[in-house]
PDB file of N, CA and C in Angstrom:
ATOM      1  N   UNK A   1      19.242  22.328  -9.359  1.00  0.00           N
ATOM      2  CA  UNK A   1      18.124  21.783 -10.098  1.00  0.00           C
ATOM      3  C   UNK A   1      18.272  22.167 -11.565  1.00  0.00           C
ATOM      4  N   UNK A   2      17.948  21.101 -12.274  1.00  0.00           N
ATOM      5  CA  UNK A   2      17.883  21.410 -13.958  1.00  0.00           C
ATOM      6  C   UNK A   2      16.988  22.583 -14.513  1.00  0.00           C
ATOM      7  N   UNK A   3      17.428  23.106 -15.551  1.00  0.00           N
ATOM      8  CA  UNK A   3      16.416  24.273 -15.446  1.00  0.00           C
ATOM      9  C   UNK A   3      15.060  23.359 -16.421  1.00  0.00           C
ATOM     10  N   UNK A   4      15.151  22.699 -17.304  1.00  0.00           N
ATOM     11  CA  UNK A   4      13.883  21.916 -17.607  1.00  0.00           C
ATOM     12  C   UNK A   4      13.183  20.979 -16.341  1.00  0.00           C
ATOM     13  N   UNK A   5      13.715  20.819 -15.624  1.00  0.00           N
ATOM     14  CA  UNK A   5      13.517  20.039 -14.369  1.00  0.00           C
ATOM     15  C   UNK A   5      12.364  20.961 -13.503  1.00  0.00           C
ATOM     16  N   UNK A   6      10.720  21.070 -13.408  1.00  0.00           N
ATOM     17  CA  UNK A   6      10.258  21.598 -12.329  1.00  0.00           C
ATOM     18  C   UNK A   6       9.639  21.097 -10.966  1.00  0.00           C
ATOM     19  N   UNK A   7       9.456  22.100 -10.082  1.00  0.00           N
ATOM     20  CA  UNK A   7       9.066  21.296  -8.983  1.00  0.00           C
ATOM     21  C   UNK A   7       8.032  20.374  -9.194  1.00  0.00           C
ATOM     22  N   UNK A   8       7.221  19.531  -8.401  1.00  0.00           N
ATOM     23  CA  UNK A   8       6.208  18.755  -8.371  1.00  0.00           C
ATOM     24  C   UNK A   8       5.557  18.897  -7.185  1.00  0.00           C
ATOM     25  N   UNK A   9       4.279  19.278  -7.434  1.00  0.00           N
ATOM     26  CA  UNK A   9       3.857  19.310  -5.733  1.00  0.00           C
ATOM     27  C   UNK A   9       2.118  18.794  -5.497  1.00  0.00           C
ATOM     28  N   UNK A  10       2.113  18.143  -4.550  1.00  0.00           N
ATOM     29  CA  UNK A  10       0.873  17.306  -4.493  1.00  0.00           C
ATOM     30  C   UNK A  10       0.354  17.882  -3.163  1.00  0.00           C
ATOM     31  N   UNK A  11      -0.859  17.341  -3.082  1.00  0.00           N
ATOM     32  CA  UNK A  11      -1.544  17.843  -1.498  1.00  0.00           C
ATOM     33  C   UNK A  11      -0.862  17.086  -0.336  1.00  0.00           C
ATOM     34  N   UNK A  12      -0.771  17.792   0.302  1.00  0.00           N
ATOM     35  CA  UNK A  12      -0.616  17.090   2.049  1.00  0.00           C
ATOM     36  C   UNK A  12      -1.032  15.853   2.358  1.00  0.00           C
ATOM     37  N   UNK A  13      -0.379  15.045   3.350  1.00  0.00           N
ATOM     38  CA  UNK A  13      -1.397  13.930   3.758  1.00  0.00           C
ATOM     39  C   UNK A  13      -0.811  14.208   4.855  1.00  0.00           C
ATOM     40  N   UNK A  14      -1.532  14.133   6.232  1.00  0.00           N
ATOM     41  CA  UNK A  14      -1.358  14.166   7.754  1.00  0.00           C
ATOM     42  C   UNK A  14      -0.469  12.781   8.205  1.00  0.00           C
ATOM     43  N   UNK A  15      -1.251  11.408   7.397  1.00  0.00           N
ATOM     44  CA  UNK A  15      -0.806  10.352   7.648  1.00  0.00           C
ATOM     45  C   UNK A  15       1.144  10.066   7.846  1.00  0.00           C
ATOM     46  N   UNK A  16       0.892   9.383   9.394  1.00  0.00           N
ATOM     47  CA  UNK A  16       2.548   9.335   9.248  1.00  0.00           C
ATOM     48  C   UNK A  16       3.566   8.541   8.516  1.00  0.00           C
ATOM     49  N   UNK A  17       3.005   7.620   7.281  1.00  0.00           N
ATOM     50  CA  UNK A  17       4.128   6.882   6.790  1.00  0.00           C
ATOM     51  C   UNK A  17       4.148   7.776   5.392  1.00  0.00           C
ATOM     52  N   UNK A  18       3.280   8.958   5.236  1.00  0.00           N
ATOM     53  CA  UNK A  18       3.435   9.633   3.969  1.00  0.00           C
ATOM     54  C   UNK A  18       4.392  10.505   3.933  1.00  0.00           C
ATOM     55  N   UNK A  19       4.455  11.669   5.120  1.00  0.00           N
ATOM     56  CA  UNK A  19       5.220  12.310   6.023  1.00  0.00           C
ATOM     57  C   UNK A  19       6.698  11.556   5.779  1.00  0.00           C
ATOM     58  N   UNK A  20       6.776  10.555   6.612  1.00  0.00           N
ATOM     59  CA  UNK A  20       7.924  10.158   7.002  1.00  0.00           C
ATOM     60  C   UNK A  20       8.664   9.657   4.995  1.00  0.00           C
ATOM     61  N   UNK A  21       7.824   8.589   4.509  1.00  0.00           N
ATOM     62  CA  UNK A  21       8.172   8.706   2.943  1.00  0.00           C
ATOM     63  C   UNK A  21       8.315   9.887   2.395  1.00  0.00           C
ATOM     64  N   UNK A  22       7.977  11.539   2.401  1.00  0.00           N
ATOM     65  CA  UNK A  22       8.319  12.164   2.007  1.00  0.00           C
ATOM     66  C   UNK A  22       9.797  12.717   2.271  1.00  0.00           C
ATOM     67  N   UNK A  23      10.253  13.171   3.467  1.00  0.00           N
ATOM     68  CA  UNK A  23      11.491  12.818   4.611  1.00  0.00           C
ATOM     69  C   UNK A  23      12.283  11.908   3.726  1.00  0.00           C
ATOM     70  N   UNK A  24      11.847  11.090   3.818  1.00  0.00           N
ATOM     71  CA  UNK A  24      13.076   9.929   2.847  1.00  0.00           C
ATOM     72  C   UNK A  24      13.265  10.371   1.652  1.00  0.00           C
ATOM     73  N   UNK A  25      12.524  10.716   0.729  1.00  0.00           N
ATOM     74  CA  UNK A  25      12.799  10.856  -0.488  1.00  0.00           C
ATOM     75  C   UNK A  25      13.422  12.346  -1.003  1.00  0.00           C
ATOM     76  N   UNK A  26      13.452  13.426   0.391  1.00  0.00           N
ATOM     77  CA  UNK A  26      14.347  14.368   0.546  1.00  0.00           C
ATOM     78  C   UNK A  26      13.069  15.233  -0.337  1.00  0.00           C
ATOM     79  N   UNK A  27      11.621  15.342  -0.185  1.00  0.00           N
ATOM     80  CA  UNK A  27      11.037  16.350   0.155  1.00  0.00           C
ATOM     81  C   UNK A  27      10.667  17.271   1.015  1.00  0.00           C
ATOM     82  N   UNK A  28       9.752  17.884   1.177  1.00  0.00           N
ATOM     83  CA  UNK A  28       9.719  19.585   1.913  1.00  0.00           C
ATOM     84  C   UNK A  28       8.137  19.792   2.216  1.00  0.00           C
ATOM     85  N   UNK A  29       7.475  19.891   3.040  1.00  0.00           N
ATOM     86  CA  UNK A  29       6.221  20.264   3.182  1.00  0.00           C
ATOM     87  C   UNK A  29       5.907  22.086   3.375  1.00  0.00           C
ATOM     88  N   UNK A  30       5.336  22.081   2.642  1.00  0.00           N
ATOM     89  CA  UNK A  30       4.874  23.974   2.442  1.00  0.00           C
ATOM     90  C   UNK A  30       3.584  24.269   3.035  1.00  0.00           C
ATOM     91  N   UNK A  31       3.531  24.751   4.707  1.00  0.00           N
ATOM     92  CA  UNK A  31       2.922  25.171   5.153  1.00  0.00           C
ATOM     93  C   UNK A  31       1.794  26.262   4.510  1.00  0.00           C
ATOM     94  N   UNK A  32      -0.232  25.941   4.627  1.00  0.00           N
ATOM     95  CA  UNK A  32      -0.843  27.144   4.625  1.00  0.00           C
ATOM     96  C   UNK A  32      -1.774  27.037   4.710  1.00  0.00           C
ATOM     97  N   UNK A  33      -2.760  27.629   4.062  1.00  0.00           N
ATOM     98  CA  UNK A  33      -4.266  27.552   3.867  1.00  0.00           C
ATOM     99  C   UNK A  33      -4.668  25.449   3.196  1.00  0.00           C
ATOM    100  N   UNK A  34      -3.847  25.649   2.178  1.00  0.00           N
ATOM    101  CA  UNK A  34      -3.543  24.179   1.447  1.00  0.00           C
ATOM    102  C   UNK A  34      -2.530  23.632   1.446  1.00  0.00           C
ATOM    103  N   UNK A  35      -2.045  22.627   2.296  1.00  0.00           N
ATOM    104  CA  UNK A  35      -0.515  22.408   3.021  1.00  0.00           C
ATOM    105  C   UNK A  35      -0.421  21.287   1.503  1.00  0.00           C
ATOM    106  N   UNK A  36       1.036  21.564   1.250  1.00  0.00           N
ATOM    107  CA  UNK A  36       1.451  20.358   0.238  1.00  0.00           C
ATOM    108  C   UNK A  36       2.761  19.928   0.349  1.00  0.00           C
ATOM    109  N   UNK A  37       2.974  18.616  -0.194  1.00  0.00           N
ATOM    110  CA  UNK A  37       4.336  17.629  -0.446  1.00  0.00           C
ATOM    111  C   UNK A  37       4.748  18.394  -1.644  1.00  0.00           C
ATOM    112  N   UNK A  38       6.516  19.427  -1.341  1.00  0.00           N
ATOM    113  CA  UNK A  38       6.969  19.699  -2.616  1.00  0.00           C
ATOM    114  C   UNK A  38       8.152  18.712  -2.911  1.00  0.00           C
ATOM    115  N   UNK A  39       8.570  18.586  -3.917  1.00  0.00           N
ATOM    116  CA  UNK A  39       9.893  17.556  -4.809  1.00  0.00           C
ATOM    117  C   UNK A  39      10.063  18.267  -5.845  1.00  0.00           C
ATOM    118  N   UNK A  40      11.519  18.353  -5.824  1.00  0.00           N
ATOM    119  CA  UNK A  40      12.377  18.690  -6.945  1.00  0.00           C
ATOM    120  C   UNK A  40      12.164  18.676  -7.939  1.00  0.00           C
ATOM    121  N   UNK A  41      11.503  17.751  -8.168  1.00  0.00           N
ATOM    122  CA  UNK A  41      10.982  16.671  -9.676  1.00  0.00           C
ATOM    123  C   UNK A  41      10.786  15.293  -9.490  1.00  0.00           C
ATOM    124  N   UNK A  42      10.420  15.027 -10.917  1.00  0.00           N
ATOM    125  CA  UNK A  42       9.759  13.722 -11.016  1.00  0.00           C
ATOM    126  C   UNK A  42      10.199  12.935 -10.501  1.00  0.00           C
ATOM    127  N   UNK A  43      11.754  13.023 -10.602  1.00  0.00           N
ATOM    128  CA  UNK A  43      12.177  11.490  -9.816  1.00  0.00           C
ATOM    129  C   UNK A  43      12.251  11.471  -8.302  1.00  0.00           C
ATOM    130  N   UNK A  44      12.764  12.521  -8.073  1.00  0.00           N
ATOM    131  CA  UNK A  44      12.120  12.324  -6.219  1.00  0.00           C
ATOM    132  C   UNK A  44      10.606  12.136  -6.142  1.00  0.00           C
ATOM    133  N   UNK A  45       9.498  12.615  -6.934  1.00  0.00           N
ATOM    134  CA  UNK A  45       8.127  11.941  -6.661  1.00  0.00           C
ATOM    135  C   UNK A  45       8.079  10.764  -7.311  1.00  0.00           C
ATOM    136  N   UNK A  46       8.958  10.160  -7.979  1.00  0.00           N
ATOM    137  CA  UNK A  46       8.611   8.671  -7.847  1.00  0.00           C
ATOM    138  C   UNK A  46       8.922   8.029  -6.828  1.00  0.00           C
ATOM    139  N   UNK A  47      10.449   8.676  -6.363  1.00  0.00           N
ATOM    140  CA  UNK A  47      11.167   8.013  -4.977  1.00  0.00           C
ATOM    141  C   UNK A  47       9.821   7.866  -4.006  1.00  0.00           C
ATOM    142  N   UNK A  48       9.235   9.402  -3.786  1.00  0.00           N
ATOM    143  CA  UNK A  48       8.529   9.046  -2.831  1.00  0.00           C
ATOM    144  C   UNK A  48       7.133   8.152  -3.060  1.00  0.00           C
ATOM    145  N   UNK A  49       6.855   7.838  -4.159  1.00  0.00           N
ATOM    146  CA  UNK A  49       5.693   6.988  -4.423  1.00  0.00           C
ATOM    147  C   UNK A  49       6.092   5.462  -4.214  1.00  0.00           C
ATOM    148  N   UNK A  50       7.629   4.943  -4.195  1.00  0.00           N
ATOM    149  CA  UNK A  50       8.193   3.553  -4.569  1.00  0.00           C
ATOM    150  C   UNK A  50       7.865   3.849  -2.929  1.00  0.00           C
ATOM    151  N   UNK A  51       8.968   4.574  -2.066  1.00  0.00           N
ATOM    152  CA  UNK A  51       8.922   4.161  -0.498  1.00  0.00           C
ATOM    153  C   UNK A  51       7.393   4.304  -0.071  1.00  0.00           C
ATOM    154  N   UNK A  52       6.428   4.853  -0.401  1.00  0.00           N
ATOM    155  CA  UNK A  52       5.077   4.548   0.175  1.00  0.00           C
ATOM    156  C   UNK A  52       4.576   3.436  -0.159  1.00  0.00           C
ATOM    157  N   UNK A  53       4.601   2.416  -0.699  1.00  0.00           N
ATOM    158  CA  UNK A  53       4.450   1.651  -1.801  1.00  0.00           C
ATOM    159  C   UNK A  53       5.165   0.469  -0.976  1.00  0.00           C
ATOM    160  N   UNK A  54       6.393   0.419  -0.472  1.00  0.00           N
ATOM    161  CA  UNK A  54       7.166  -0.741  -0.152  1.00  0.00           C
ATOM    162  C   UNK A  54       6.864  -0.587   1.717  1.00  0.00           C
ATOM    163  N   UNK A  55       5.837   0.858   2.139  1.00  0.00           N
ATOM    164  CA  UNK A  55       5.883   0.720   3.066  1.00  0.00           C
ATOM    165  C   UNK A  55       4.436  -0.008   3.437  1.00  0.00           C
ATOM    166  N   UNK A  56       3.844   0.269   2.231  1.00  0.00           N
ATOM    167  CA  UNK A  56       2.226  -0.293   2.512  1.00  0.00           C
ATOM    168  C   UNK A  56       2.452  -2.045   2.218  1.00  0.00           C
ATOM    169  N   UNK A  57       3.106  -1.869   1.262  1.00  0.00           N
ATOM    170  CA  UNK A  57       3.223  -3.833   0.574  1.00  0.00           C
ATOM    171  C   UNK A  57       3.349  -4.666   1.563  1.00  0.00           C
ATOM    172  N   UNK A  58       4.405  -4.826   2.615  1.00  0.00           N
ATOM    173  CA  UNK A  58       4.843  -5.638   2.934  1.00  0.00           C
ATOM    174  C   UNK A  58       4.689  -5.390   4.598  1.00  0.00           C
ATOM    175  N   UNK A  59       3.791  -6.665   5.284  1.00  0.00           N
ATOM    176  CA  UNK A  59       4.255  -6.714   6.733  1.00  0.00           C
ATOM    177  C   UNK A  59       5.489  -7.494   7.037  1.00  0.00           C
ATOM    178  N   UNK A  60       5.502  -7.472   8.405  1.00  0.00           N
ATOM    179  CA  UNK A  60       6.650  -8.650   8.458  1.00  0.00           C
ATOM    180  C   UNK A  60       6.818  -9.416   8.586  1.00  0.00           C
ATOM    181  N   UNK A  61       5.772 -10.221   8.040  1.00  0.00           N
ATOM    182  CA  UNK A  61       5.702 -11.435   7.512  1.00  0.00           C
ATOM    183  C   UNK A  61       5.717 -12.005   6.562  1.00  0.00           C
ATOM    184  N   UNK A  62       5.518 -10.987   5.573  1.00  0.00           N
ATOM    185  CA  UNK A  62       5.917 -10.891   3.987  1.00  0.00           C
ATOM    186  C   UNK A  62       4.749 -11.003   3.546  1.00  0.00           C
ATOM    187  N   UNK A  63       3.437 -11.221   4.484  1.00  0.00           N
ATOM    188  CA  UNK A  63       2.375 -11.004   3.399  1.00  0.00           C
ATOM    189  C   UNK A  63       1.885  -9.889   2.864  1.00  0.00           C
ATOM    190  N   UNK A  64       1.100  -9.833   1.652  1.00  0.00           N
ATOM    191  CA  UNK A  64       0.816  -8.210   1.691  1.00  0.00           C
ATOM    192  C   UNK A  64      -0.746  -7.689   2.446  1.00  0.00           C
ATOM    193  N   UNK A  65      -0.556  -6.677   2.182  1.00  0.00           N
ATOM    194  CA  UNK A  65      -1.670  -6.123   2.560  1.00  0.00           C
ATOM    195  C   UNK A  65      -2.955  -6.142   2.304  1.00  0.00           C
ATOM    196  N   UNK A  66      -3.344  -6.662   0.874  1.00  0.00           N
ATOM    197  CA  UNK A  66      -4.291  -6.933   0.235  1.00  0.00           C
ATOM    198  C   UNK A  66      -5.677  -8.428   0.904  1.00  0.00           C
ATOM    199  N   UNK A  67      -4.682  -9.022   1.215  1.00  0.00           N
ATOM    200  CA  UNK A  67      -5.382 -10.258   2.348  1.00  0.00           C
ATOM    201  C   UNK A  67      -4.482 -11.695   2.559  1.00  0.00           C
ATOM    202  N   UNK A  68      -5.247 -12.559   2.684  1.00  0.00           N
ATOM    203  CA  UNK A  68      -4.631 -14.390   2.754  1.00  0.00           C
ATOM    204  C   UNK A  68      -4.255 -14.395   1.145  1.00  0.00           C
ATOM    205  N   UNK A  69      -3.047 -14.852   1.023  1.00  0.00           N
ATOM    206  CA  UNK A  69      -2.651 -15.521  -0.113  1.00  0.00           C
ATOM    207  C   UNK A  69      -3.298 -16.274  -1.000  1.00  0.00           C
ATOM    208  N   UNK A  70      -3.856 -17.179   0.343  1.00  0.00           N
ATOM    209  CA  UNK A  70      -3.928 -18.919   0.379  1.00  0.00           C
ATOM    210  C   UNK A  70      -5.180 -18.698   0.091  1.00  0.00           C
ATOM    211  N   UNK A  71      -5.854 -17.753   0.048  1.00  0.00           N
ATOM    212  CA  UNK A  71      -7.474 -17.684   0.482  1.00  0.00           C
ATOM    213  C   UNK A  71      -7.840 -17.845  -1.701  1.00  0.00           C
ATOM    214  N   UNK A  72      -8.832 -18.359  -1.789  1.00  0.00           N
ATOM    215  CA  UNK A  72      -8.716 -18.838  -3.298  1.00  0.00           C
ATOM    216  C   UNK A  72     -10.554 -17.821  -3.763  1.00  0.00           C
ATOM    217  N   UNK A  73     -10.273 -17.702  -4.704  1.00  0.00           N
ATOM    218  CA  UNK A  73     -10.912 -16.508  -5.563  1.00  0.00           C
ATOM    219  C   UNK A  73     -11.992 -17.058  -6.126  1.00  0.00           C
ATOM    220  N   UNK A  74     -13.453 -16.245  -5.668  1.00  0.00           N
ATOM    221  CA  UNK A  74     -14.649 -16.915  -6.357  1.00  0.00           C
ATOM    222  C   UNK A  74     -14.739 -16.453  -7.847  1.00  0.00           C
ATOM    223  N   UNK A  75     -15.196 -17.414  -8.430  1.00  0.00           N
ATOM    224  CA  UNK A  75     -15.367 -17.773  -9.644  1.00  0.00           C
ATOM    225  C   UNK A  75     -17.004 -17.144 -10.032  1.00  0.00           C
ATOM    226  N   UNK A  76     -16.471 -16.302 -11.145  1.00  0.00           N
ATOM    227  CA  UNK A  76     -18.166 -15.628 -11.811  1.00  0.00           C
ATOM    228  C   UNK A  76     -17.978 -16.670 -13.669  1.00  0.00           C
ATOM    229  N   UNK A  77     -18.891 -16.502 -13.478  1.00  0.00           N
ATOM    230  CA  UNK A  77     -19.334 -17.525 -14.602  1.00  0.00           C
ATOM    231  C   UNK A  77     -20.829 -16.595 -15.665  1.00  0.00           C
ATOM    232  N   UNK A  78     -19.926 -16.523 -17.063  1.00  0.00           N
ATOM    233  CA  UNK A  78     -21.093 -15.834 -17.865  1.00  0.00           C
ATOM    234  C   UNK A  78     -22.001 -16.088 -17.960  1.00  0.00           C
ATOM    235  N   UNK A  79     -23.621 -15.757 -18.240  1.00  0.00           N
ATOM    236  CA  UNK A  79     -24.746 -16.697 -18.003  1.00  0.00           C
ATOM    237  C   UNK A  79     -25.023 -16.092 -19.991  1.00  0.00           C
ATOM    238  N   UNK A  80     -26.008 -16.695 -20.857  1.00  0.00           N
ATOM    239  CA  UNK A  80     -26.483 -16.208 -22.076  1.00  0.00           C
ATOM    240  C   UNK A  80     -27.164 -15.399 -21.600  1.00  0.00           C
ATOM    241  N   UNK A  81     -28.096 -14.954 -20.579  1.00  0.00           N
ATOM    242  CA  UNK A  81     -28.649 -13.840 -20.227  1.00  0.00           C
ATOM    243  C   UNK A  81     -28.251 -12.280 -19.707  1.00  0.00           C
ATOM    244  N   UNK A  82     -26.850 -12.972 -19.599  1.00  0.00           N
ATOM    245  CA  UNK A  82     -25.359 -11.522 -19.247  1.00  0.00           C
ATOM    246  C   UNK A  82     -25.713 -11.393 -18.136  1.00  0.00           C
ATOM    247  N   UNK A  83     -25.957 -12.248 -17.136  1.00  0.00           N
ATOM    248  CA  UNK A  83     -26.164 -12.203 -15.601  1.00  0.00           C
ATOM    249  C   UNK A  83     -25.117 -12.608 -15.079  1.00  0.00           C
ATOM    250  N   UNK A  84     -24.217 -12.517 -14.181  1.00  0.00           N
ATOM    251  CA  UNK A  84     -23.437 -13.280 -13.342  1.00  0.00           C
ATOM    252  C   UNK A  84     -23.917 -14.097 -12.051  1.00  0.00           C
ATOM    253  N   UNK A  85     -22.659 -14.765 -12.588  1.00  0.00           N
ATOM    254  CA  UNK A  85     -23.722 -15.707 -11.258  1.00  0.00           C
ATOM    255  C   UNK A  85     -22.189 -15.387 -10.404  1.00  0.00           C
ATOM    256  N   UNK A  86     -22.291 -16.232  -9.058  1.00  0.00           N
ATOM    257  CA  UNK A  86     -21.165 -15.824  -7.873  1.00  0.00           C
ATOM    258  C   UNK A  86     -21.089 -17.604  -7.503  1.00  0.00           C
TER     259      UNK A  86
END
């Protein structure tokens, strides 16, 4: 490890695709009172933020997670009274 290079360490998550994204990105979990995700550095915690990220995005169907594509977006409209309407 670089010596300007320090660890990075965030809280725990139990959840198993965080776990397993950490595993991939060749972090270390530190057992205790306050269990945490350690990394080398920044760029393994980005690694592990991209693979959580590409594991949430995409089913396999390619849609994402967020909802229907296709599904079309209501429209708010300013009123002179600064009310929205829906």
């Amino acid at each position: 490890m670089n010596e300007m290079e320090m660890q990075v360490r965030i809280k725990a998550s139990e959840n198993f695709n965080d776990v397993l994204a950490m595993k991939m990105a060749g972090g270390r979990l530190v057992e205790g009172k306050h269990p945490k995700f350690v990394f080398s550095g920044q760029a393994q915690r980005d690694d592990y933020d991209r693979i959580r990220r590409e594991m949430k995005g995409a089913n396999e169907d390619g849609s994402t997670a967020k909802g229907n594509p296709e599904a079309r977006t209501a429209s708010r409209k300013y009123r002179s009274s600064r009310e929205f309407r829906i």
